[in-house]
Protein backbone atom coordinates (compact mmCIF):
# COMPACT_ATOMS: atom_id res chain seq x y z
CA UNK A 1 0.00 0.00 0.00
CA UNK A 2 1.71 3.42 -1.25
CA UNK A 3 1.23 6.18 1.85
CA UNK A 4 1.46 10.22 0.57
CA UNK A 5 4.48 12.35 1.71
CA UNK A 6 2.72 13.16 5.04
CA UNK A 7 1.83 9.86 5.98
CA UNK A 8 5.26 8.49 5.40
CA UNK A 9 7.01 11.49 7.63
CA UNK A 10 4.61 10.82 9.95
CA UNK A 11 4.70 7.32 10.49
CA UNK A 12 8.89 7.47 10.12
CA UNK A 13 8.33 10.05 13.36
CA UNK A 14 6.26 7.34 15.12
CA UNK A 15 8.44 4.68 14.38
CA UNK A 16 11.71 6.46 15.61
CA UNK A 17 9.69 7.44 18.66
CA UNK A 18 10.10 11.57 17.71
CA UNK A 19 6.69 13.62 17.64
CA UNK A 20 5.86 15.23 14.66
CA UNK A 21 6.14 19.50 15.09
CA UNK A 22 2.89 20.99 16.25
CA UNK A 23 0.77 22.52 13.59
CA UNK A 24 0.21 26.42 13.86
CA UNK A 25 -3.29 27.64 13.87
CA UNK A 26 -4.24 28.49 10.23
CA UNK A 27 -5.01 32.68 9.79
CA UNK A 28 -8.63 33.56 9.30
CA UNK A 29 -9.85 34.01 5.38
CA UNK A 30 -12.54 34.60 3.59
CA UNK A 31 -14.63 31.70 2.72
CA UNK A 32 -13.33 29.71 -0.16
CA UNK A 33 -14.90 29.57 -3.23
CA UNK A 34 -16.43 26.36 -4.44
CA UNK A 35 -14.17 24.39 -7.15
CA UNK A 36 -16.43 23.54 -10.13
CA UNK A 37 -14.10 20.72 -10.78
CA UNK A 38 -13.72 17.66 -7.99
CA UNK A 39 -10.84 17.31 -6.24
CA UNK A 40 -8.18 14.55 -7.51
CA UNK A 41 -9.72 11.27 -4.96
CA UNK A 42 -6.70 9.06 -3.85
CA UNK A 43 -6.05 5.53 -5.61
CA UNK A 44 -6.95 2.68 -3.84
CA UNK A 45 -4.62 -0.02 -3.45
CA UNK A 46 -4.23 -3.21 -5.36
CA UNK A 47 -3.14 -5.41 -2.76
CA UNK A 48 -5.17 -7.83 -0.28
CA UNK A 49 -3.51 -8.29 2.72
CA UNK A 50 -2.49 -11.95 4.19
CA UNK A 51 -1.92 -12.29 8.11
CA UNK A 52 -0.44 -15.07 9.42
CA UNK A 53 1.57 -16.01 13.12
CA UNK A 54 4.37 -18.33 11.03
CA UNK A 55 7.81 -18.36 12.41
CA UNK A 56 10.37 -16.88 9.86
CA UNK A 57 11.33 -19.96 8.26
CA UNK A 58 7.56 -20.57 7.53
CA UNK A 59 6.69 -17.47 6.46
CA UNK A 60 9.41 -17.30 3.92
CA UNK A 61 7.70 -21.11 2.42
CA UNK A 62 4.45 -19.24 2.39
CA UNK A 63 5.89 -16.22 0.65
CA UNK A 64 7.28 -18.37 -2.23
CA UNK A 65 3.35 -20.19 -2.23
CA UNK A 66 2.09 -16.34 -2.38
CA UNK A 67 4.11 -15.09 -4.90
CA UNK A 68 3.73 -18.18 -7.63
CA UNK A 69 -0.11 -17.20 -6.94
CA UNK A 70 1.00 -13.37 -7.76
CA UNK A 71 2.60 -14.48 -10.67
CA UNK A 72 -0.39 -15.69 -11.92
CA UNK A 73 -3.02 -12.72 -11.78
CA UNK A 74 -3.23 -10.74 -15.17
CA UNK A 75 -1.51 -7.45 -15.42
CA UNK A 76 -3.97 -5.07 -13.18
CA UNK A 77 -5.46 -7.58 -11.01
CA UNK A 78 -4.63 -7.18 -7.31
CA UNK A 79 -2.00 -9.16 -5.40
CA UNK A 80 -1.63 -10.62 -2.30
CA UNK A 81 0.69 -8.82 0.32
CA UNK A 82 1.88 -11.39 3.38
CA UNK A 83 2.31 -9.85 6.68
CA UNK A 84 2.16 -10.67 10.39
CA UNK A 85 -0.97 -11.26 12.30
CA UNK A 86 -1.21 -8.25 14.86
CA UNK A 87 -2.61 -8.87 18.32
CA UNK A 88 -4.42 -5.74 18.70
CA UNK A 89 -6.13 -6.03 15.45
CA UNK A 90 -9.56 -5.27 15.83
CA UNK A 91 -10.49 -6.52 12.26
CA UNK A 92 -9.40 -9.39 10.18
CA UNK A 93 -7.52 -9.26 6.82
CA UNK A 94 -8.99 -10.26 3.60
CA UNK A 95 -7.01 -13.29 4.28
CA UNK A 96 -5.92 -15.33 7.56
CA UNK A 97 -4.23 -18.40 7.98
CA UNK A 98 -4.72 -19.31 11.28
CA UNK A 99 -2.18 -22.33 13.38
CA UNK A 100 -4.67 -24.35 16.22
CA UNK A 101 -2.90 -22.69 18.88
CA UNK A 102 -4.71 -19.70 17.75
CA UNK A 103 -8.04 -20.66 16.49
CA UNK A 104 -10.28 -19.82 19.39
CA UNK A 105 -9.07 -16.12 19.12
CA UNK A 106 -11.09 -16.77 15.68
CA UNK A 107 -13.92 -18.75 16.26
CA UNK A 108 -15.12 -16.95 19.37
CA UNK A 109 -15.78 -14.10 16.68
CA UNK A 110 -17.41 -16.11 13.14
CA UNK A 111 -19.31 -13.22 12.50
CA UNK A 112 -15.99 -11.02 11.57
CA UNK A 113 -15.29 -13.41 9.09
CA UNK A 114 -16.53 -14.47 5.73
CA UNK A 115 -17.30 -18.28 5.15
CA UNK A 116 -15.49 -19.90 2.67
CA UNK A 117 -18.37 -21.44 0.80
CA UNK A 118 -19.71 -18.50 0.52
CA UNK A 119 -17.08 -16.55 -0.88
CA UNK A 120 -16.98 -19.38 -3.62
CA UNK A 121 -20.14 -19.59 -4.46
CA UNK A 122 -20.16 -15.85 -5.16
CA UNK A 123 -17.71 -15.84 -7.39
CA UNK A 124 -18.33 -18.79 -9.87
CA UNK A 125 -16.98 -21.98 -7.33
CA UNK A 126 -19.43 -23.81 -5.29
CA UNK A 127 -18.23 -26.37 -3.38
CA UNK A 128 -18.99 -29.97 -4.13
CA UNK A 129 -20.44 -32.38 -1.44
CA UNK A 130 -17.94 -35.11 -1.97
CA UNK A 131 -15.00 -32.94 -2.83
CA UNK A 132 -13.29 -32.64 1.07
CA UNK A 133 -12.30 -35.13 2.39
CA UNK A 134 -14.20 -35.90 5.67
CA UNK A 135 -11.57 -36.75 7.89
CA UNK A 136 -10.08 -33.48 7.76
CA UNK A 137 -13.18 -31.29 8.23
CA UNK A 138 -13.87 -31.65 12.45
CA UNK A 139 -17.27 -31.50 12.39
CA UNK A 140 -17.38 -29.14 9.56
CA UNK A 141 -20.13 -29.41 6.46
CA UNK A 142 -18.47 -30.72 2.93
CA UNK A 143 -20.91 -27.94 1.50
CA UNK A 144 -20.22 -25.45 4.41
CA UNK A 145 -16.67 -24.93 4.91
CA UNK A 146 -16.47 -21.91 7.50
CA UNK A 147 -12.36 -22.15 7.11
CA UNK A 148 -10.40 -23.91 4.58
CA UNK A 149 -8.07 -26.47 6.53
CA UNK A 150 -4.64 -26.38 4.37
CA UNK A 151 -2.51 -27.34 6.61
CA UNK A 152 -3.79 -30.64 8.46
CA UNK A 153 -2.15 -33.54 10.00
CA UNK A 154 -2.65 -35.95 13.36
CA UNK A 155 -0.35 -37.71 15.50
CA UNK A 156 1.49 -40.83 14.32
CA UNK A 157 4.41 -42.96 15.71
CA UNK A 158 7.97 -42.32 14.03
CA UNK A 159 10.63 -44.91 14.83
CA UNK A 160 14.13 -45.95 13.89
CA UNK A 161 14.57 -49.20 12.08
CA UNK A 162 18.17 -48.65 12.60
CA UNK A 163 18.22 -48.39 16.31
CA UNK A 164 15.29 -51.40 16.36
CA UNK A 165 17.69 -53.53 14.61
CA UNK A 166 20.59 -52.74 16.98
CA UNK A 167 18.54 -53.72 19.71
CA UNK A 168 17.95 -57.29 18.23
CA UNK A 169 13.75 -55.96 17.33
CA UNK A 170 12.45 -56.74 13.90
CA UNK A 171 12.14 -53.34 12.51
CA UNK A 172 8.79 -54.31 10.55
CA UNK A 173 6.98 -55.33 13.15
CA UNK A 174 6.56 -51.79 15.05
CA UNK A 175 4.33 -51.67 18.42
CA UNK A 176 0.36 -51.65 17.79
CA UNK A 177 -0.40 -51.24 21.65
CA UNK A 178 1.22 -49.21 24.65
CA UNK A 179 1.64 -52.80 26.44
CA UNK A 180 3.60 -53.60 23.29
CA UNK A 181 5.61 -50.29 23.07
CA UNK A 182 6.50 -50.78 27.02
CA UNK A 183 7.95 -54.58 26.08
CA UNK A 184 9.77 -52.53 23.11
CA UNK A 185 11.11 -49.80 24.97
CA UNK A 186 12.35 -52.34 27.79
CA UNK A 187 14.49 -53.79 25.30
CA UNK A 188 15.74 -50.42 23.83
CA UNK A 189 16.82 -49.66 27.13
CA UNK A 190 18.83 -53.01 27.44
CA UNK A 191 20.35 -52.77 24.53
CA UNK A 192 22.08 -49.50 25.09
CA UNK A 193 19.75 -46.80 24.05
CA UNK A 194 19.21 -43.80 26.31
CA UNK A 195 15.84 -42.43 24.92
CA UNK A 196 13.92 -45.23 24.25
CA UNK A 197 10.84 -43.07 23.71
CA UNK A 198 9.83 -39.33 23.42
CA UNK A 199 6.53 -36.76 22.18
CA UNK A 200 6.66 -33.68 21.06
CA UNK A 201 2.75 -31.67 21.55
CA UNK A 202 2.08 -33.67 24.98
CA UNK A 203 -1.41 -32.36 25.30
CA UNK A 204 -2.11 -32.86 22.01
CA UNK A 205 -0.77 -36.42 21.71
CA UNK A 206 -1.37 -38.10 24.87
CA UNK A 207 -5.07 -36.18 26.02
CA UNK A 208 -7.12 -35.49 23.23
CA UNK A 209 -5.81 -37.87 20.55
CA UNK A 210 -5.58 -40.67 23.36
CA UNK A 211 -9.03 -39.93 24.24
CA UNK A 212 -9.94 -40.49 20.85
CA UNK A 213 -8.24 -43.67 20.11
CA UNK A 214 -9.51 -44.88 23.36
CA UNK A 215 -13.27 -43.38 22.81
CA UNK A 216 -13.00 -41.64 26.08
CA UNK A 217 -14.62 -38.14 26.02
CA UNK A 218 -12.55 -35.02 27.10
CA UNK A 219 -15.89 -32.95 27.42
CA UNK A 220 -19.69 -33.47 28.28
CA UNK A 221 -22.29 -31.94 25.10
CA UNK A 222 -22.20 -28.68 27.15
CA UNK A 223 -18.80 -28.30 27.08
CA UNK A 224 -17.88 -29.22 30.51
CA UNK A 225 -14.45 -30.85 30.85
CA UNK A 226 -13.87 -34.26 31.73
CA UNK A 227 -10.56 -36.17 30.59
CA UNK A 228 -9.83 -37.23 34.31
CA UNK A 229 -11.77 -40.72 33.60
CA UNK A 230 -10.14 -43.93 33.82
CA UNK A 231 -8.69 -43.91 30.60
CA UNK A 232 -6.51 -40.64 30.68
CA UNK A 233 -5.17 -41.88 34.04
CA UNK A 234 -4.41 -44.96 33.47
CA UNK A 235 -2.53 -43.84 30.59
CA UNK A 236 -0.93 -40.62 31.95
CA UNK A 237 0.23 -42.98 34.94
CA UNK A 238 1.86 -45.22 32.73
CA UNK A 239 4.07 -42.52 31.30
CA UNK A 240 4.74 -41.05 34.80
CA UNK A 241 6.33 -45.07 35.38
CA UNK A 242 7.59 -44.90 31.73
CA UNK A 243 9.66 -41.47 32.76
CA UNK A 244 10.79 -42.88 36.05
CA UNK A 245 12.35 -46.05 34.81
CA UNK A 246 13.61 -43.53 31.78
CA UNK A 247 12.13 -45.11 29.32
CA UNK A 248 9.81 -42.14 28.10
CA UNK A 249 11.79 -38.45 27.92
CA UNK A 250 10.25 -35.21 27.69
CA UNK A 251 12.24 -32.06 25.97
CA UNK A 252 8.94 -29.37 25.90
CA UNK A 253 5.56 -28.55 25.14
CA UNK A 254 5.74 -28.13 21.48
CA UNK A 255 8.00 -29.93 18.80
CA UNK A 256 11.35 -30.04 20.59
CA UNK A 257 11.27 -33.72 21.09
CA UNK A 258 11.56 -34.25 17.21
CA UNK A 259 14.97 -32.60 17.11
CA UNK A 260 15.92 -35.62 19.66
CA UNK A 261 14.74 -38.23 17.28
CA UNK A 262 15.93 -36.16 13.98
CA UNK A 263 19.60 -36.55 15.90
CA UNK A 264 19.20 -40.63 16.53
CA UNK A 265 19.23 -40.22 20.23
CA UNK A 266 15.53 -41.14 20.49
CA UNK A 267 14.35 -44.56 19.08
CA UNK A 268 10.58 -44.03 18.72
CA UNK A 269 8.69 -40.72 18.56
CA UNK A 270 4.97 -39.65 18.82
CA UNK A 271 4.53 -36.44 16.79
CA UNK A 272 2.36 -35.02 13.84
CA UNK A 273 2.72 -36.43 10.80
CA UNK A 274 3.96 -33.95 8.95
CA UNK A 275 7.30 -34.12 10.88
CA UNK A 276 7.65 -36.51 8.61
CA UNK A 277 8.95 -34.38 5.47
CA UNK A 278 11.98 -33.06 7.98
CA UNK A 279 12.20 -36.27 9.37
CA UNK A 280 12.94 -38.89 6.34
CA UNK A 281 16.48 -36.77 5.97
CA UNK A 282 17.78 -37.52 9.06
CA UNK A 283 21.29 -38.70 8.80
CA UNK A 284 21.77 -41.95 10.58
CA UNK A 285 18.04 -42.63 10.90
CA UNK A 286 15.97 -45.42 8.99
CA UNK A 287 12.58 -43.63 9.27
CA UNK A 288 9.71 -45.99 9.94
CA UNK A 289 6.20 -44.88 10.40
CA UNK A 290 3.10 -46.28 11.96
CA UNK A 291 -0.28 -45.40 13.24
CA UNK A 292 -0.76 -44.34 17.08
CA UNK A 293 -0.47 -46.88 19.36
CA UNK A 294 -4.15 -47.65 21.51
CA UNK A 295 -4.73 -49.27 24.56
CA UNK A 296 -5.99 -52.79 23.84
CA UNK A 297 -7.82 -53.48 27.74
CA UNK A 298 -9.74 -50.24 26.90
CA UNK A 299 -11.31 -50.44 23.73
CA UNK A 300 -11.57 -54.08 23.43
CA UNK A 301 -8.53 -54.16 21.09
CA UNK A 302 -10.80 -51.92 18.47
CA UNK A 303 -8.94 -48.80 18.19
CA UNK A 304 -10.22 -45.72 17.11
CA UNK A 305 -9.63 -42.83 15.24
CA UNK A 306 -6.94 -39.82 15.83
CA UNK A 307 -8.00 -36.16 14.98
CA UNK A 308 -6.88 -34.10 12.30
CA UNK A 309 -5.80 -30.19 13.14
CA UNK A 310 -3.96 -27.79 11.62
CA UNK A 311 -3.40 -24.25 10.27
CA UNK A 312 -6.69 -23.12 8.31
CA UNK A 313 -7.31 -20.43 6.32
CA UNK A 314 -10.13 -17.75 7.67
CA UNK A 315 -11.42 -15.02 5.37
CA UNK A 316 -11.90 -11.66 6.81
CA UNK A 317 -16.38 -9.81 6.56
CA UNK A 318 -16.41 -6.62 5.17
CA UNK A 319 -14.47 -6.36 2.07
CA UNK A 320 -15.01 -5.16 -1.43
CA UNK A 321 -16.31 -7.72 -4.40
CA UNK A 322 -12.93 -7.43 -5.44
CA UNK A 323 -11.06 -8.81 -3.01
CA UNK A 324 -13.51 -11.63 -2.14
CA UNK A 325 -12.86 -12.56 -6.13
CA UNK A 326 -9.19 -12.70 -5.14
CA UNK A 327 -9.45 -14.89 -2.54
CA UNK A 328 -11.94 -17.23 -4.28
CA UNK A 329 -9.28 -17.82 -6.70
CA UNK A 330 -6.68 -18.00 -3.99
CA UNK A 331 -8.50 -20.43 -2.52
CA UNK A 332 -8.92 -22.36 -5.65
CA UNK A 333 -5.58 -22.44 -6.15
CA UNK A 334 -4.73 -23.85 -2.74
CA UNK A 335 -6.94 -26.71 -3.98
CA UNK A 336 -5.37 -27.40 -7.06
CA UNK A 337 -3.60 -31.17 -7.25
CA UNK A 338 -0.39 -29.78 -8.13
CA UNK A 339 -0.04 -27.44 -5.15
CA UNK A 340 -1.28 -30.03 -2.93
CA UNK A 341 1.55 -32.20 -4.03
CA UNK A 342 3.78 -29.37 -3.08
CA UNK A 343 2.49 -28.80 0.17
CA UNK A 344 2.35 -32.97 1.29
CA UNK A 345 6.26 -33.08 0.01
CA UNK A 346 7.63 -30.20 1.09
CA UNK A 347 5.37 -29.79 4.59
CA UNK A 348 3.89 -33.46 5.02
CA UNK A 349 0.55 -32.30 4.99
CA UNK A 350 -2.61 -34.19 4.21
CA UNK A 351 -4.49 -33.11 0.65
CA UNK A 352 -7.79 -31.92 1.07
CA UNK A 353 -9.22 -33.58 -1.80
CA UNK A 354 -10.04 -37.06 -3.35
CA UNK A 355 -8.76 -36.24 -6.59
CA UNK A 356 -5.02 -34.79 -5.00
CA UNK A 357 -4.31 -37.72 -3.01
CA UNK A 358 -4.76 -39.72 -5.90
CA UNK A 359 -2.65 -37.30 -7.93
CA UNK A 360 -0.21 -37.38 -5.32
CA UNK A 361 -0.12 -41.38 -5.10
CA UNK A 362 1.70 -41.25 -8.72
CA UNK A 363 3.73 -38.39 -7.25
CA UNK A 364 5.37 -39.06 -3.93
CA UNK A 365 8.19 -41.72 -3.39
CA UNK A 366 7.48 -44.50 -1.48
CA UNK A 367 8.61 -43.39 1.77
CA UNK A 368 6.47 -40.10 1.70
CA UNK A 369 3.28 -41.96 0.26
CA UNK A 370 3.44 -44.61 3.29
CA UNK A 371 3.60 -41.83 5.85
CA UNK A 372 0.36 -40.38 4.17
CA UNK A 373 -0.86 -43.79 3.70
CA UNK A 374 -0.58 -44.37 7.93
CA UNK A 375 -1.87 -41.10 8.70
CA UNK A 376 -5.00 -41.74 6.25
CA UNK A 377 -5.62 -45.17 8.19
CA UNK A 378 -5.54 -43.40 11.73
CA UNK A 379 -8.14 -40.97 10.93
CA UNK A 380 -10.57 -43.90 9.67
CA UNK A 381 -14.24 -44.66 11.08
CA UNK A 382 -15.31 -41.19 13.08
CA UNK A 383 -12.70 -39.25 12.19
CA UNK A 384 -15.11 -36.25 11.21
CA UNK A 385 -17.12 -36.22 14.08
CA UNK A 386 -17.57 -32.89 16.48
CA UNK A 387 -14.45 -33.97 18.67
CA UNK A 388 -13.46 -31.05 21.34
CA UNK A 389 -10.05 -30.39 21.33
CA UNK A 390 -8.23 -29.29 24.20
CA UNK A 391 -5.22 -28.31 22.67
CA UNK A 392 -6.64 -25.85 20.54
CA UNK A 393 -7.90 -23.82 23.79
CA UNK A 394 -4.49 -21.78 24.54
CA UNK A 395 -5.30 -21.03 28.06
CA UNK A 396 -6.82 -24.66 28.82
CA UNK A 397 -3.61 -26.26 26.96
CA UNK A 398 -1.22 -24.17 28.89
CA UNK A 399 -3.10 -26.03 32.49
CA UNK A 400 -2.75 -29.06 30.79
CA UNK A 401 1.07 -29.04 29.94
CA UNK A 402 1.32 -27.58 33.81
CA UNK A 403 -0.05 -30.13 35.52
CA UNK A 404 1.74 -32.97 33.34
CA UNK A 405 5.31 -31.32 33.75
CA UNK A 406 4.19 -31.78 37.93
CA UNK A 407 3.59 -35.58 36.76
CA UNK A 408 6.88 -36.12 34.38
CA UNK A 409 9.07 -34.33 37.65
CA UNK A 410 7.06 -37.22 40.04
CA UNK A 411 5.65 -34.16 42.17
CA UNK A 412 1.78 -34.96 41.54
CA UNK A 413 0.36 -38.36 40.60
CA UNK A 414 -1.66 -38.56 37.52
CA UNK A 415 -4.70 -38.43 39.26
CA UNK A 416 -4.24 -35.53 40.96
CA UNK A 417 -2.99 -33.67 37.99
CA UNK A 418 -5.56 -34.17 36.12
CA UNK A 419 -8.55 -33.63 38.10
CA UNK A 420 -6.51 -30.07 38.81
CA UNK A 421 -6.33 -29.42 35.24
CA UNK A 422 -10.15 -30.18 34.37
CA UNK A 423 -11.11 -27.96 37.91
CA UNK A 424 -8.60 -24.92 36.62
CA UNK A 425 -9.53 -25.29 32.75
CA UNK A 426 -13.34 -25.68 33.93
CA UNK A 427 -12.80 -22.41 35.74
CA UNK A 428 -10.89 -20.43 32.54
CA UNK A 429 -14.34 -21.66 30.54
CA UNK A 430 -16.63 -20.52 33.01
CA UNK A 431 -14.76 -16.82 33.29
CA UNK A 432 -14.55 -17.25 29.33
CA UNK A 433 -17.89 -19.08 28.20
CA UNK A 434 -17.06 -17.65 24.31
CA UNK A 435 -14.03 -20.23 24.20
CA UNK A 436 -16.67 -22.91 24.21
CA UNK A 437 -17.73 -22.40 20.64
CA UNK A 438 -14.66 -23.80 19.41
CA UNK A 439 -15.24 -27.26 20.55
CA UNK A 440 -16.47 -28.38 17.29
CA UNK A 441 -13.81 -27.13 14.91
C-alpha cells in the first residue's frame, strides 16, 4: 500500500519514537470559493492483505506459495501482500491463515469473518459435497466450509529401524499397543539406548488424541471438561512409570522432542505427521512410520480414530467484491492437485481432496506416500465427528502441559494432575464461556 508524503514522515516520526512539530493555527480568510471541478480522490490499493503467526522460516515457504499465486493474476489484477498477524487487530484481513494454537481467538468471533463457501459460491466456485475429504473437516459441512483447513495432520508414531535392529527388534513389526511399546522400549533400554521413547505436543498427543483412540470423552455436550476418567489416568500414569524407569523423555511442550529423534538419540517418537517431510532426511536414521499406538484393555482391542488439526485459512467480513474474487481464486488455487503435491512433500501435509491424493499417489516416493498412507488409516471410522479439542484452547492447553510437567518431575500423581487441570480449565471456561464455541472445529 503506497502512503502520501505526510503519511510516510509521519509514520517514520512514530516509528523512531520523535513527535511530529505541532501545527500552527491556520489565519482567518474569507470563505473559499467552491471548485467547479472535484478534487483529484486518492487511488486505492491493489493489494489484499495476508496475516499469518508463522515463524520466519515458515513465512518465507508461504511467501514463495504467495508469490507463484501473484505471478499468476493478469496485469492489473490485485496481489496478495503477506504480513504478520497483529494482536491488537480489531479486524481481520482479507485473508488469515490461522495455526490451532490460535483458532479460538477466531472462532469466538465467526461473524468477523466471511465463510469460505460462501465466498466461492459468489464468485463462480461452489463447493462440491464429496470434494473434502471428511476426515479433515472436524465437524465441519463438505458444503459449508467456514475455514479452509490447508494445513492438516494428526499424531502418528515415528521410529528408527536402525536403532530397532541394533537392539535385536524386527524393525517391521513396530508396536500396535502401549503394552507392546513398554515390552519394546524395555528392550531399547537393554540394549544401550538412552531415549527409548519421546513426544513432542504432549497435550495434544497423549489427552485429546488418546481420548480419541480410546473413545473416552474429554468434554460433556455442554462443554464441561472431563478427561480425568479412567482412561486418561491410566494412561498418563503409565508414562509417569515410563519417565521414572527412563524409558519415556520429555524435551517441551511443542516440537522439541523431534529434534531428539531427527539426531538418533531417540528410538521411537509420537509427533504429527507432517514431521515426517523433515524427518525422512535424518542422517543416521531409517525412518519408519506407523499409526498411534491404543490401549488394547480399553477399547476391546478396536482402536479408534486420531484427529486431524492444523493451520486453516479464515477469510476476513467486510471487504469489497474485489477482493472476495481474489481470494476465491486464492483459494482455488490452494486446492489445485499440483499445489497439494507441493504442500504434502515439502510440509507433510494431508491433501484436502479425493482427486489430489490420488494425484499425489503417482507423485510421492514411497517413503512419503506410506507416511500419508498411515496417517490416512488413523483418521478412519469417526474421524469427522464434532471432537473437542483441548489443545486448541491456549489457556486450557497451557493447564494441561502444567499439571503434566508436575507428573513427568514425580511431584503430583496422575490423578491428581488431572482432576486439577479439568477444575482450573473448567474455571478459565466458566470466566470465558465464548471459548466454548470452538469445541467443534
Amino acid at each position: 500500500m503506497s502512503l502520501n508524503p505526510l503519511a510516510l514522515i509521519l509514520a517514520a516520526a512514530f516509528s523512531l519514537g520523535v513527535s511530529p512539530p505541532a501545527l500552527a493555527a491556520p489565519a482567518k480568510t474569507k470563505p473559499a470559493v467552491k471548485s467547479a471541478k472535484p478534487a483529484a480522490s486518492v487511488p486505492e490499493s491493489n493489494e489484499i492483505e495476508f496475516t499469518h503467526q508463522l515463524s520466519a522460516g515458515d513465512a518465507g515457504r508461504l511467501a514463495a506459495l504467495v508469490e507463484r499465486f501473484n505471478r499468476q493474476q493478469a496485469e492489473g489484477e490485485p496481489l496478495i501482500r503477506l504480513a504478520r498477524a497483529e494482536a491488537q487487530r480489531k479486524k481481520p484481513a482479507p485473508l488469515n491463515l490461522v495455526t490451532a494454537g490460535a483458532m479460538a481467538n477466531f472462532l469466538v468471533n465467526k461473524s468477523a469473518f466471511k465463510p469460505v463457501y460462501q465466498v466461492l459460491k459468489e464468485n463462480g466456485g461452489a463447493l462440491s459435497g464429496g470434494e473434502f475429504s471428511a476426515d479433515l473437516l472436524a465437524g465441519e459441512k463438505r458444503d459449508k466450509l467456514n475455514a479452509l483447513p490447508v494445513a492438516f495432520s494428526t499424531p502418528v508414531l515415528f521410529y528408527n529401524k536402525r536403532l530397532f535392529r541394533q537392539a535385536g527388534l524386527d524393525p517391521d513389526l513396530p508396536p500396535k499397543t502401549w503394552r507392546e511399546m513398554q515390552e519394546i522400549a524395555g528392550t531399547l533400554m537393554d540394549n544401550g539406548i538412552g531415549c527409548p521413547y519421546t513426544s513432542s505436543w504432549p497435550t495434544w498427543v497423549h489427552i485429546d488424541n488418546m481420548s480419541a483412540v480410546s473413545g473416552a470423552p474429554v468434554a460433556d455436550s455442554k462443554g464441561k471438561l472431563g478427561f480425568n476418567g479412567l482412561p486418561q489416568v491410566k494412561h498418563i500414569a503409565m508414562l509417569s512409570s515410563w519417565h521414572k524407569a527412563r524409558y519415556f523423555q520429555t524435551f517441551g511442550r511443542g516440537n522439541e522432542a523431534d529434534s531428539h529423534f531427527y539426531s538418533g538419540e531417540c528410538a521411537m517418537l509420537t509427533s504429527d505427521a507432517w514431521a515426517h517431510a523433515t524427518l525422512r532426511d535424518a542422517p543416521g536414521v531409517e525412518l519408519g512410520v506407523t499409526p498411534l499406538p491404543y490401549h488394547d484393555d480399553i477399547y476391546n482391542a478396536r482402536p479408534g480414530h486420531t484427529l486431524a488439526a492444523g493451520a486453516a485459512l479464515w477469510v476476513g467480513a467486510g471487504y469489497k467484491a474485489k477482493d472476495y474474487k481474489v481470494a476465491a481464486r486464492f483459494i482455488r488455487f490452494l486446492l489445485a492437485p499440483d499445489i497439494q503435491i507441493a504442500l504434502a512433500r515439502t510440509g507433510g501435509f494431508l491433501p484436502l481432496t479425493e482427486t489430489a491424493r490420488e494425484a499425489i499417489r503417482s507423485d510421492l516416493l514411497k517413503d512419503e506416500e506410506q507416511a500419508l498412507d498411515v496417517a490416512y488409516a488413523s483418521l478412519q471410522g469417526k474421524g469427522a465427528e464434532r471432537t473437542l479439542r483441548v489443545s486448541t484452547l491456549d489457556p486450557v492447553r497451557i493447564i494441561v502441559d502444567e499439571e503434566l510437567e508436575q507428573v513427568w518431575a514425580n511431584k503430583k500423581p496422575a490423578k491428581a494432575a488431572l482432576d486439577t487441570a479439568v477444575k482450573r480449565g473448567n474455571a478459565v471456561l466458566s470466566a470465558k464461556p465464548a471459548l466454548k464455541k470452538v469445541f467443534s472445529f
